[in-house]
Structures are given as structure tokens and as C-alpha cells.
N, C-alpha and C. Protein backbone atom coordinates (compact mmCIF):
# COMPACT_ATOMS: atom_id res chain seq x y z
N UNK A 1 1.17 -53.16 24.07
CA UNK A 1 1.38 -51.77 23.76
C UNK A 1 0.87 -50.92 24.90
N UNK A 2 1.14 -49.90 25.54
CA UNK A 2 0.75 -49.01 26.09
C UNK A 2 0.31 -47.74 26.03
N UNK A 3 -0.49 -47.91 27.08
CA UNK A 3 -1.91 -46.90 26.83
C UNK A 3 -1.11 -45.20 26.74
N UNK A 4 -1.46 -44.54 26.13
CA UNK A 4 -0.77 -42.89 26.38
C UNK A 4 -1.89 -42.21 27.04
N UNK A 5 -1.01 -41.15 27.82
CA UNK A 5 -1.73 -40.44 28.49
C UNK A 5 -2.59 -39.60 27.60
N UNK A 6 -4.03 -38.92 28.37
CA UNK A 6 -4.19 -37.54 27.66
C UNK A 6 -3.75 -36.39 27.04
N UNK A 7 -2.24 -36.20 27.84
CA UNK A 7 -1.39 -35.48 27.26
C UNK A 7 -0.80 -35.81 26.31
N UNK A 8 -0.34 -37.20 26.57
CA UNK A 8 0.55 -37.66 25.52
C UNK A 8 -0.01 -37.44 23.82
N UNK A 9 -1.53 -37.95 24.13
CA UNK A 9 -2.52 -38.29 22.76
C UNK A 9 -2.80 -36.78 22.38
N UNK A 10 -3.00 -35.93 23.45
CA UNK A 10 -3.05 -34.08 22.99
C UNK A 10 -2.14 -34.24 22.02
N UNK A 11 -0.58 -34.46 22.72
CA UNK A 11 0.68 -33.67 21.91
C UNK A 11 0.67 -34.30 20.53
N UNK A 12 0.25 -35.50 20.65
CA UNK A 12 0.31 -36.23 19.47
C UNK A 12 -0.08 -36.01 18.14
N UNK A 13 -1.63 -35.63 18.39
CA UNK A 13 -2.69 -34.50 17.44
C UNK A 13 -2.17 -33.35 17.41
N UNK A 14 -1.66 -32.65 18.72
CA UNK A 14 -1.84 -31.41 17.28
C UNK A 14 -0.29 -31.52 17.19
N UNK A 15 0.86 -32.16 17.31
CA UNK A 15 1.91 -32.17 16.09
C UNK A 15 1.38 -32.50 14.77
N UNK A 16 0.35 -33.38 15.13
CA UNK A 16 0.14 -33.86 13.63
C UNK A 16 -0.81 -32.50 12.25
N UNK A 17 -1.47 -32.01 13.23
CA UNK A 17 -2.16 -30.97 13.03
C UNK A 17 -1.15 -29.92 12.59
N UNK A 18 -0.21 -29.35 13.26
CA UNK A 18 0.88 -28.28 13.19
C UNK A 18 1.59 -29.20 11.50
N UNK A 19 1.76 -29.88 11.51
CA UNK A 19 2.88 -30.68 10.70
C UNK A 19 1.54 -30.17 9.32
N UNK A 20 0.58 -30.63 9.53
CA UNK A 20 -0.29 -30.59 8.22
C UNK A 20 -0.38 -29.48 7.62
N UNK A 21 -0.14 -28.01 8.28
CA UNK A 21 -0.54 -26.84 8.38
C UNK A 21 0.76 -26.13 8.01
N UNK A 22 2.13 -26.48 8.03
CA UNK A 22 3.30 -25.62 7.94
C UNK A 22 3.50 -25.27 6.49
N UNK A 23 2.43 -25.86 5.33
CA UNK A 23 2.72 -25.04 4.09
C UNK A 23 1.66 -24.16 4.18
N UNK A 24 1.00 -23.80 4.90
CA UNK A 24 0.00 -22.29 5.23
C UNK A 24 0.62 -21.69 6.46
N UNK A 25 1.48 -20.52 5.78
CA UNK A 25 2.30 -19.75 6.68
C UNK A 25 1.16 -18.66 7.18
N UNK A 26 1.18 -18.25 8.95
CA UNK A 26 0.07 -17.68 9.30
C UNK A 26 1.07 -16.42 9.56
N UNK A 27 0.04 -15.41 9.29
CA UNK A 27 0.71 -14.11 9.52
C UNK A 27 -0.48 -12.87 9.74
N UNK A 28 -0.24 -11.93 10.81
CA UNK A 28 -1.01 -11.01 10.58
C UNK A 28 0.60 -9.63 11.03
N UNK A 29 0.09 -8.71 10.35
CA UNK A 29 1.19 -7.45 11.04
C UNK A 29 -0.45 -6.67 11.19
N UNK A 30 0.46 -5.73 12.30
CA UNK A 30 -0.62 -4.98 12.96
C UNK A 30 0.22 -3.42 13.00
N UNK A 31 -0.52 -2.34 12.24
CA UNK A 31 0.11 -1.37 12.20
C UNK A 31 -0.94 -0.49 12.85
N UNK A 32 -0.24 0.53 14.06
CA UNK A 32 -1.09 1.54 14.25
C UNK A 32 -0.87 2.99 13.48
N UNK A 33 -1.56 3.96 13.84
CA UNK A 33 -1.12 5.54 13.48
C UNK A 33 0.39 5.76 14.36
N UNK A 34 -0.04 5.57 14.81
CA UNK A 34 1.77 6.13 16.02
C UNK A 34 2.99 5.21 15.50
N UNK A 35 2.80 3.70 15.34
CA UNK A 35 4.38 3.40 14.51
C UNK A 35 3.89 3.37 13.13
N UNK A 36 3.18 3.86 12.31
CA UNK A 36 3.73 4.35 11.03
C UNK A 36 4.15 5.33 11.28
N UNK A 37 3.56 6.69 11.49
CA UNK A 37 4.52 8.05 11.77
C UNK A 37 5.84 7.99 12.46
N UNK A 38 5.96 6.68 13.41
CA UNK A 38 7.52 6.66 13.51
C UNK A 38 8.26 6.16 12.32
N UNK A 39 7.81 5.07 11.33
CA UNK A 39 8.85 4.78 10.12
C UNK A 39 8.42 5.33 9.57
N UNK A 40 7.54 7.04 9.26
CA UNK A 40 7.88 7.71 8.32
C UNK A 40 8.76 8.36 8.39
N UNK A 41 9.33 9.06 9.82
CA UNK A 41 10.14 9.58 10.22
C UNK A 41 11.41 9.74 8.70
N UNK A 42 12.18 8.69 8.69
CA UNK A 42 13.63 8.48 7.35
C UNK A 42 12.64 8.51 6.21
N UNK A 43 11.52 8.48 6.05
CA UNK A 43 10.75 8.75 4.46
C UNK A 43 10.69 10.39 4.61
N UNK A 44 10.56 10.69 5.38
CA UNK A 44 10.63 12.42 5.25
C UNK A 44 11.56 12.96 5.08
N UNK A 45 13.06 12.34 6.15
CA UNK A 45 14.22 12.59 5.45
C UNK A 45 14.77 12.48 4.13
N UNK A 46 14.44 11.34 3.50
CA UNK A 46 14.75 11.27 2.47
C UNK A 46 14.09 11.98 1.37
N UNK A 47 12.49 12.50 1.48
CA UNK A 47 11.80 13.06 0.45
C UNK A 47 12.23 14.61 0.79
N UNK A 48 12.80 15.08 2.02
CA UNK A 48 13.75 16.14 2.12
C UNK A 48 14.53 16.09 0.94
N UNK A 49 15.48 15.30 0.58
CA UNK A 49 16.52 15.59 -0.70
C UNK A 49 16.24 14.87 -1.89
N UNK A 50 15.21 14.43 -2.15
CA UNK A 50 14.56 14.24 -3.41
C UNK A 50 13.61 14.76 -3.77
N UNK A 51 12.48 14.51 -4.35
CA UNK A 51 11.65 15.42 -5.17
C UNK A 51 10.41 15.09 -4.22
N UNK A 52 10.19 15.66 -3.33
CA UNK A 52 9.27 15.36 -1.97
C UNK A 52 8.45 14.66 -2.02
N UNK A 53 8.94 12.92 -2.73
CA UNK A 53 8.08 11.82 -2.11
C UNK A 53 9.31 11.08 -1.80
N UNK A 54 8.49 10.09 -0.67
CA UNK A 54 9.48 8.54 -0.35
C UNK A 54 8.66 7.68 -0.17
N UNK A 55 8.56 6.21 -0.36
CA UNK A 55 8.36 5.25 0.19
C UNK A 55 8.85 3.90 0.25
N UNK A 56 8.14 3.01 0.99
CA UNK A 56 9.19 2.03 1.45
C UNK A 56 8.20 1.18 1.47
N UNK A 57 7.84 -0.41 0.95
CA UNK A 57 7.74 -1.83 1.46
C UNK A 57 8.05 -2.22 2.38
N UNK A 58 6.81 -2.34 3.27
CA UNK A 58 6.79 -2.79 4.29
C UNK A 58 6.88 -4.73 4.75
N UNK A 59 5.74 -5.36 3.82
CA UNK A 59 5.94 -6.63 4.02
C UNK A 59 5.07 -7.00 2.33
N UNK A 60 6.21 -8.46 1.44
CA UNK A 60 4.93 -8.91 0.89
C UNK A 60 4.56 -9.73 0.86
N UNK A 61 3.09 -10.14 -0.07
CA UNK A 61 2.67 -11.38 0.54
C UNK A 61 2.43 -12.26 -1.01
N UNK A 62 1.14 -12.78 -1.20
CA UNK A 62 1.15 -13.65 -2.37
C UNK A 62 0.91 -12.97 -3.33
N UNK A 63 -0.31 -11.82 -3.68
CA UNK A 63 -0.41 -10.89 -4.67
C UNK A 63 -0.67 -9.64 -4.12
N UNK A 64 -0.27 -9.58 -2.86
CA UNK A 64 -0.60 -7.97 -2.67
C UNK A 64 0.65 -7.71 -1.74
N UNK A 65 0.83 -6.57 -1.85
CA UNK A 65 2.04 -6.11 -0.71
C UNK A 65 1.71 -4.90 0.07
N UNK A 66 2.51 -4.58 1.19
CA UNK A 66 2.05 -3.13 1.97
C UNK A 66 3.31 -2.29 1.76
N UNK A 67 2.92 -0.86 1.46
CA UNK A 67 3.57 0.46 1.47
C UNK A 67 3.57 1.37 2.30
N UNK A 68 4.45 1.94 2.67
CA UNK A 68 4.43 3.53 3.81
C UNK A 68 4.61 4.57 2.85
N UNK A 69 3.91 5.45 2.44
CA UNK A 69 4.32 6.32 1.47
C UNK A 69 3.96 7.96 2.07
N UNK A 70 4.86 8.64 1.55
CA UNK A 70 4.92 10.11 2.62
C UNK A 70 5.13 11.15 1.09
N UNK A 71 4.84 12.19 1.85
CA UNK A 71 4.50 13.45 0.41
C UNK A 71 4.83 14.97 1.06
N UNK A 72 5.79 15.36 0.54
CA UNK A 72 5.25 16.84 0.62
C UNK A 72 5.06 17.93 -0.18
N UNK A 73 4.89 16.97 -1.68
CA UNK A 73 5.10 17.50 -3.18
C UNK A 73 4.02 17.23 -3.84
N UNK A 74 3.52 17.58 -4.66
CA UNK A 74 2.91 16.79 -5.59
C UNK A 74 2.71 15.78 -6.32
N UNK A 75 1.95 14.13 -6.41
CA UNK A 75 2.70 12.92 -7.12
C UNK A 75 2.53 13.43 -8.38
N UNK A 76 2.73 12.33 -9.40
CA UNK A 76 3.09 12.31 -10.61
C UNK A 76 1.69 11.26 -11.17
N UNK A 77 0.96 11.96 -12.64
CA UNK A 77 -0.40 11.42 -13.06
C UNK A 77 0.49 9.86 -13.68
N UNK A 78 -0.88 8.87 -12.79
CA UNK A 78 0.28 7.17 -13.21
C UNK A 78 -1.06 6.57 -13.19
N UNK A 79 -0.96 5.09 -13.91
CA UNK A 79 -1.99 3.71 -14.31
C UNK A 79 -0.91 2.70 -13.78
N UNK A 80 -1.29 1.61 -12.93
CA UNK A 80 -0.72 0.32 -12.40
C UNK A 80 -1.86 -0.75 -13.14
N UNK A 81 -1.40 -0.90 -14.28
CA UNK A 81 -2.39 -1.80 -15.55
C UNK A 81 -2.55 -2.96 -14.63
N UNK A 82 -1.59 -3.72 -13.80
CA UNK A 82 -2.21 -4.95 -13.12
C UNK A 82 -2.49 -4.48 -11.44
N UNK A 83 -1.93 -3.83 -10.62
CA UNK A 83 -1.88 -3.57 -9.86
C UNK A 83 -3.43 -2.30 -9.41
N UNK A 84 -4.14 -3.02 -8.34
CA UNK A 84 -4.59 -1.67 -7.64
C UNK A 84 -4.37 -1.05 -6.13
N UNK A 85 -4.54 0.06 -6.18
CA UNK A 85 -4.10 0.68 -5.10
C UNK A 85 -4.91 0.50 -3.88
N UNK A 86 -4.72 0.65 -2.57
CA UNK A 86 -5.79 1.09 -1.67
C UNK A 86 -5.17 1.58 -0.77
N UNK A 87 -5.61 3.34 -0.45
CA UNK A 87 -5.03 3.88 0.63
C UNK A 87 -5.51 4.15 1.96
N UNK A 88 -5.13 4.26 2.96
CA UNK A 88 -5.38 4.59 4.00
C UNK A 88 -4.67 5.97 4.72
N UNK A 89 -5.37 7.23 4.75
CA UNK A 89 -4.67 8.33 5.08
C UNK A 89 -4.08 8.25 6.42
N UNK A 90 -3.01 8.57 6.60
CA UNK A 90 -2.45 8.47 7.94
C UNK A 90 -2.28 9.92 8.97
N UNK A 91 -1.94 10.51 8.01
CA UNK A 91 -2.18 11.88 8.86
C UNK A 91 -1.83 13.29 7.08
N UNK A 92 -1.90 14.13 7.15
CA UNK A 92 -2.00 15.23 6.50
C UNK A 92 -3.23 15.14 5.46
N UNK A 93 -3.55 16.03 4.44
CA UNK A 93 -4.35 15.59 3.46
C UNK A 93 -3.84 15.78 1.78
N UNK A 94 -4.57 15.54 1.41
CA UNK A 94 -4.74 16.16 -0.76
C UNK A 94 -5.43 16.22 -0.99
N UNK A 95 -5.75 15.76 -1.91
CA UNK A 95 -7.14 15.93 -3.47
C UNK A 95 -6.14 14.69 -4.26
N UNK A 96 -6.90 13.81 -5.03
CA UNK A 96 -6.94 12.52 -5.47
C UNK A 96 -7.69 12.96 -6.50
N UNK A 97 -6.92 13.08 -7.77
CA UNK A 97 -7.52 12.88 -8.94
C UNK A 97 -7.31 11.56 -9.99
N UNK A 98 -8.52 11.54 -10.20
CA UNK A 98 -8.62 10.20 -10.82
C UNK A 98 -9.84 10.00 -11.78
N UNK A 99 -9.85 9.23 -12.78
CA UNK A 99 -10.34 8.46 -13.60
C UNK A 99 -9.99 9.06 -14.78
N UNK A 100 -10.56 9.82 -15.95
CA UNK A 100 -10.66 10.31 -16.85
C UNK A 100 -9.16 9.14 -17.58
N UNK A 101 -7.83 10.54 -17.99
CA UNK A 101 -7.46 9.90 -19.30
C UNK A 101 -5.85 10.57 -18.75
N UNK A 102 -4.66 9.97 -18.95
CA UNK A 102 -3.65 10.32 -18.94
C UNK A 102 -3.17 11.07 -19.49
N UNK A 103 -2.40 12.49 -19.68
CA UNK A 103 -1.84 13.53 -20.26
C UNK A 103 -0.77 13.27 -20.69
N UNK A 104 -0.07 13.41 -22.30
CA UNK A 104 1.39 12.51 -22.30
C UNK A 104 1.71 11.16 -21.83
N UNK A 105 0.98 10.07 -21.90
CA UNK A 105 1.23 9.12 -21.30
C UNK A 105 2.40 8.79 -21.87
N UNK A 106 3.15 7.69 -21.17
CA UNK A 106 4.64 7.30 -21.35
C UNK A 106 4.90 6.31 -20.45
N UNK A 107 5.21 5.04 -21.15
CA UNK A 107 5.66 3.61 -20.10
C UNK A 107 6.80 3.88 -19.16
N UNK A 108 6.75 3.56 -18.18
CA UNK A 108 7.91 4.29 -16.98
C UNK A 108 8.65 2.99 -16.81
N UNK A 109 7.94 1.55 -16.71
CA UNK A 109 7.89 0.67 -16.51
C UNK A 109 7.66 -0.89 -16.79
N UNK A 110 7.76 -1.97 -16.83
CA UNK A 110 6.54 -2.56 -17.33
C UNK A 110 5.23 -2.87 -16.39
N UNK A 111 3.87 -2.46 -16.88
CA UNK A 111 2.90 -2.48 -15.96
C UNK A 111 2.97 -1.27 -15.94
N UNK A 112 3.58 0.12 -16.02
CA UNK A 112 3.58 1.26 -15.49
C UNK A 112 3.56 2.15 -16.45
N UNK A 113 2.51 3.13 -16.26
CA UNK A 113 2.24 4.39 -16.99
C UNK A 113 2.25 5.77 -16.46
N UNK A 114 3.13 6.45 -16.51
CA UNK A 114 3.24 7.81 -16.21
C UNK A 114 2.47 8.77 -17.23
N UNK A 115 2.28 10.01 -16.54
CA UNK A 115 1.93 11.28 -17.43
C UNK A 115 2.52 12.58 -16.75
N UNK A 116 1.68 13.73 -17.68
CA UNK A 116 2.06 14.64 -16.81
C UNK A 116 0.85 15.62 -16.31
N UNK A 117 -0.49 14.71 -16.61
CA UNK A 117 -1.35 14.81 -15.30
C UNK A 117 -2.65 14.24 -16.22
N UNK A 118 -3.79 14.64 -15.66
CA UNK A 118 -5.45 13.59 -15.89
C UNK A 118 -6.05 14.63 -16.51
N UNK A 119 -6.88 14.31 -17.74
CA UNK A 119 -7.46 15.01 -18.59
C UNK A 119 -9.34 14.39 -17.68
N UNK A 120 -9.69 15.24 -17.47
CA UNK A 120 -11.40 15.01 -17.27
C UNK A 120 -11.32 14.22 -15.99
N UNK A 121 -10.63 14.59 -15.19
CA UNK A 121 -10.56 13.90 -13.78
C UNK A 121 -11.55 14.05 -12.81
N UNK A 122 -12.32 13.09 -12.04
CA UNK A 122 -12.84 13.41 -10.68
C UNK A 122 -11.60 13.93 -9.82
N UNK A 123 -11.93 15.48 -9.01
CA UNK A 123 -11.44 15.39 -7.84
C UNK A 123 -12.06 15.16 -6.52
N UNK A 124 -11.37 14.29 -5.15
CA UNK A 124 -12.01 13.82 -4.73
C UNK A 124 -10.74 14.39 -3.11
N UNK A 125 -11.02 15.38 -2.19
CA UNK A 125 -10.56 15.59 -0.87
C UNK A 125 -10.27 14.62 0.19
N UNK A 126 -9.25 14.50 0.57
CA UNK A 126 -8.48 13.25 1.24
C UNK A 126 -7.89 13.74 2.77
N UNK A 127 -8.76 13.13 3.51
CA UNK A 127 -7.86 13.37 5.19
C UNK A 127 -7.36 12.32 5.91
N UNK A 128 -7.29 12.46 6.94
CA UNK A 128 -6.71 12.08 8.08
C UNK A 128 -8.02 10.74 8.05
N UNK A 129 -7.53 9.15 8.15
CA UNK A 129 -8.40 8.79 8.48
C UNK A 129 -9.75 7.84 6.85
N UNK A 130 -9.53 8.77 6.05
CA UNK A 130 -10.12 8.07 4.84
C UNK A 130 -9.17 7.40 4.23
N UNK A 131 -10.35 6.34 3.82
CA UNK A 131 -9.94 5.00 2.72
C UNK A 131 -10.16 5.32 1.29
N UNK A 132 -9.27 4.85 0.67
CA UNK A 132 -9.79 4.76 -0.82
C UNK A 132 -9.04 3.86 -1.71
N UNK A 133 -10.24 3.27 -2.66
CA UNK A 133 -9.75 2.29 -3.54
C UNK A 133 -9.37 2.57 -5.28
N UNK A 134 -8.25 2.05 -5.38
CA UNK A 134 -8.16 2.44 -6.81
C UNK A 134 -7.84 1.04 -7.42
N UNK A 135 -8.70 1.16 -8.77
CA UNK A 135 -9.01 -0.39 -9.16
C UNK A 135 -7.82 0.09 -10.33
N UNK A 136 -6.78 -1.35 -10.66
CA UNK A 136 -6.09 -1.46 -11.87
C UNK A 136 -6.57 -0.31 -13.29
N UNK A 137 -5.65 -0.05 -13.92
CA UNK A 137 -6.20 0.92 -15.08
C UNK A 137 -6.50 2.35 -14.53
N UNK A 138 -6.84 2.15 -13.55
CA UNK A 138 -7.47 3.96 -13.48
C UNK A 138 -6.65 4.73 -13.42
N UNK A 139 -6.54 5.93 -14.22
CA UNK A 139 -5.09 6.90 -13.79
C UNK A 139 -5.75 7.47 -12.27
N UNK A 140 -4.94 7.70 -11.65
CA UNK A 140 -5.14 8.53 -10.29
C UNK A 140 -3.17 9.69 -10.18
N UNK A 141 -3.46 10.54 -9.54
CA UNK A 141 -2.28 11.37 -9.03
C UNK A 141 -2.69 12.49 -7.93
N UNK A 142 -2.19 12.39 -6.69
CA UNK A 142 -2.55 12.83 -5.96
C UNK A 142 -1.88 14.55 -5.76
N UNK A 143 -2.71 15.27 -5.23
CA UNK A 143 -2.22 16.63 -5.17
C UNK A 143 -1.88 17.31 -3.87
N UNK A 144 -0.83 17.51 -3.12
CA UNK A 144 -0.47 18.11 -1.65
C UNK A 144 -0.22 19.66 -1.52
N UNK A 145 -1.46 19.94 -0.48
CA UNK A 145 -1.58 21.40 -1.02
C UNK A 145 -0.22 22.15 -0.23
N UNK A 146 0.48 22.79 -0.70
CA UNK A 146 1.24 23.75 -0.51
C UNK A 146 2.19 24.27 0.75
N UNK A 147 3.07 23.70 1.42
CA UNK A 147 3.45 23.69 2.69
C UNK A 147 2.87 22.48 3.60
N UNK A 148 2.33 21.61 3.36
CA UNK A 148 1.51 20.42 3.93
C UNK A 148 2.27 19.53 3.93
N UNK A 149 1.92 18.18 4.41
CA UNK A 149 2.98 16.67 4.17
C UNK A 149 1.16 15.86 3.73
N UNK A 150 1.94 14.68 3.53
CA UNK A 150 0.29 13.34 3.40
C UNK A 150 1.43 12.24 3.98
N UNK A 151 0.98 11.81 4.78
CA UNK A 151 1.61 10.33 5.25
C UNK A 151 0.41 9.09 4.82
N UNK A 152 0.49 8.45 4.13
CA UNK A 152 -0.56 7.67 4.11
C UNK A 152 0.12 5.81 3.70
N UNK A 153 -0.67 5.03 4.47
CA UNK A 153 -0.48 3.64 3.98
C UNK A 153 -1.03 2.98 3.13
N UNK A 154 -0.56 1.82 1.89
CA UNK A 154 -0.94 1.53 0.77
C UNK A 154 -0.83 -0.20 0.51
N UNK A 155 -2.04 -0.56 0.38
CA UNK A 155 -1.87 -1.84 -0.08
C UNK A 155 -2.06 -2.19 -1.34
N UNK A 156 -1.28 -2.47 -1.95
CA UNK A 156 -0.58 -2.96 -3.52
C UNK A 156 -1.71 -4.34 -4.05
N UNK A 157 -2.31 -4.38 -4.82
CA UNK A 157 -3.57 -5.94 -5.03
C UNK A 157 -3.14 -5.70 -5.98
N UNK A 158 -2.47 -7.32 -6.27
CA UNK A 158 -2.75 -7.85 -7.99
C UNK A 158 -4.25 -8.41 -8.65
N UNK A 159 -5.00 -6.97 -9.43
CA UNK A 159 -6.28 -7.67 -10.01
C UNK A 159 -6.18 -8.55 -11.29
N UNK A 160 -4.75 -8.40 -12.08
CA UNK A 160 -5.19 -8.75 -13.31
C UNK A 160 -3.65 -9.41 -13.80
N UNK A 161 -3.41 -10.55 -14.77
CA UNK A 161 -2.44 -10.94 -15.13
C UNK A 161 -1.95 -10.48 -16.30
């Protein structure tokens, strides 16, 4: 039998290595401030002729997914019973109200609860630059003050089955 080179015995390992590893798909996306504000760009167009929000799915993964979400309206008071939120402001600001108790609640969805706003809410001022977490259950609805936009990014976590 013959001897293999160093190289040979390299390539050998890590095929074998690569081969062991191809049901753990590796992935990172890397988003800055400058190309989200470029794919908000068509979310603004579009929240132009709808009721001034848009957003869009960006990538998903096993229980969580990423969002681009843009505002130049007011959202709507909502609970994601399995789902929690986490935002990252991208550029404009609001006020983030949250916890207390849903107003009119009404299933929009399954998993999904609309109102038509938060009874006993924390409000909580939102810029350029802040994080915030919203755990499953909590009503939250964000508020855009008046001639303003909110561009902000959102990662979707499944806490609960």
C-alpha cells in the first residue's frame, strides 16, 4: 500500500470532517445601518399606499426569523402568544407601549392578538440605535410621532409551543 502525502492525508480529514458537518448548515448574514435603509427604500414605497407600515422577511432560521420593518403611522395594540419580539432601531424614533392589558382584544390570527390599544401601559422612548426586548404575551404597540418615519430591524424568537 502506499504511503500518502501530507496533503493527501490533510484532504482526506477534513473531507471527512466537511462530510460529518453538512447536516449543520453554517450561516451568518451581516446587516449594516446603510443596507437596511437601502431595502427599506420599496417598504416606504409601499407603506406610501397602505396604511403607513411595511415589512418584509428577511431570512429564516429554526425558531427565529429576521424582519425589516418601516413606519410612518402608528402600529396597531398586538400579543405574539408564542412569538417574541426584539428590536433594533435603525434610524427615526417612537414611544413603545407595552405591558398592561389589550383594549378590544380580537384574534387576527392564530397566535395573534390585535386591539385597539393598551390599557395601563409602560411608555418607554425609542431612537436611533436602541434595543429592545419583547417577551411572548406582552401586548406592546408602537407610537410614530407625527410627520416622522421609524425604520427599525426585528428578530422574531419562538419562546413557547
Amino acid at each position: 500500500m502506499r504511503k500518502a502525502t501530507w496533503l493527501q492525508a490533510m484532504s482526506i480529514c477534513f473531507g471527512a470532517l466537511c462530510a460529518s458537518c453538512t447536516s449543520y448548515a453554517q450561516q451568518v448574514d451581516h446587516y449594516t445601518p446603510k443596507s437596511l435603509m437601502e431595502q427599506a427604500k420599496p417598504l416606504q414605497e409601499k407603506a406610501a399606499t397602505t396604511n403607513g407600515a411595511a415589512a418584509a422577511t428577511l431570512e429564516k432560521y429554526g425558531v427565529d426569523y429576521t424582519m425589516l420593518s418601516f413606519r410612518s403611522k402608528d402600529g396597531g395594540a398586538e400579543v405574539h402568544e408564542k412569538f417574541a419580539d426584539i428590536f433594533v432601531i435603525v434610524d427615526g424614533s417612537a414611544t413603545l407601549l407595552s405591558g398592561g392589558e389589550l383594549a378590544n382584544p380580537a384574534i387576527s390570527a392564530p397566535g395573534e392578538i390585535h386591539g385597539t390599544g393598551i390599557l395601563h401601559a409602560t411608555s418607554n422612548s425609542l431612537s436611533k440605535g436602541d434595543v429592545v426586548h419583547i417577551q411572548a404575551n406582552t401586548p406592546h404597540q408602537l407610537l410614530v410621532p407625527k410627520g416622522t418615519t421609524l425604520t427599525y430591524f426585528v428578530v422574531k424568537v419562538k419562546e413557547k409551543e
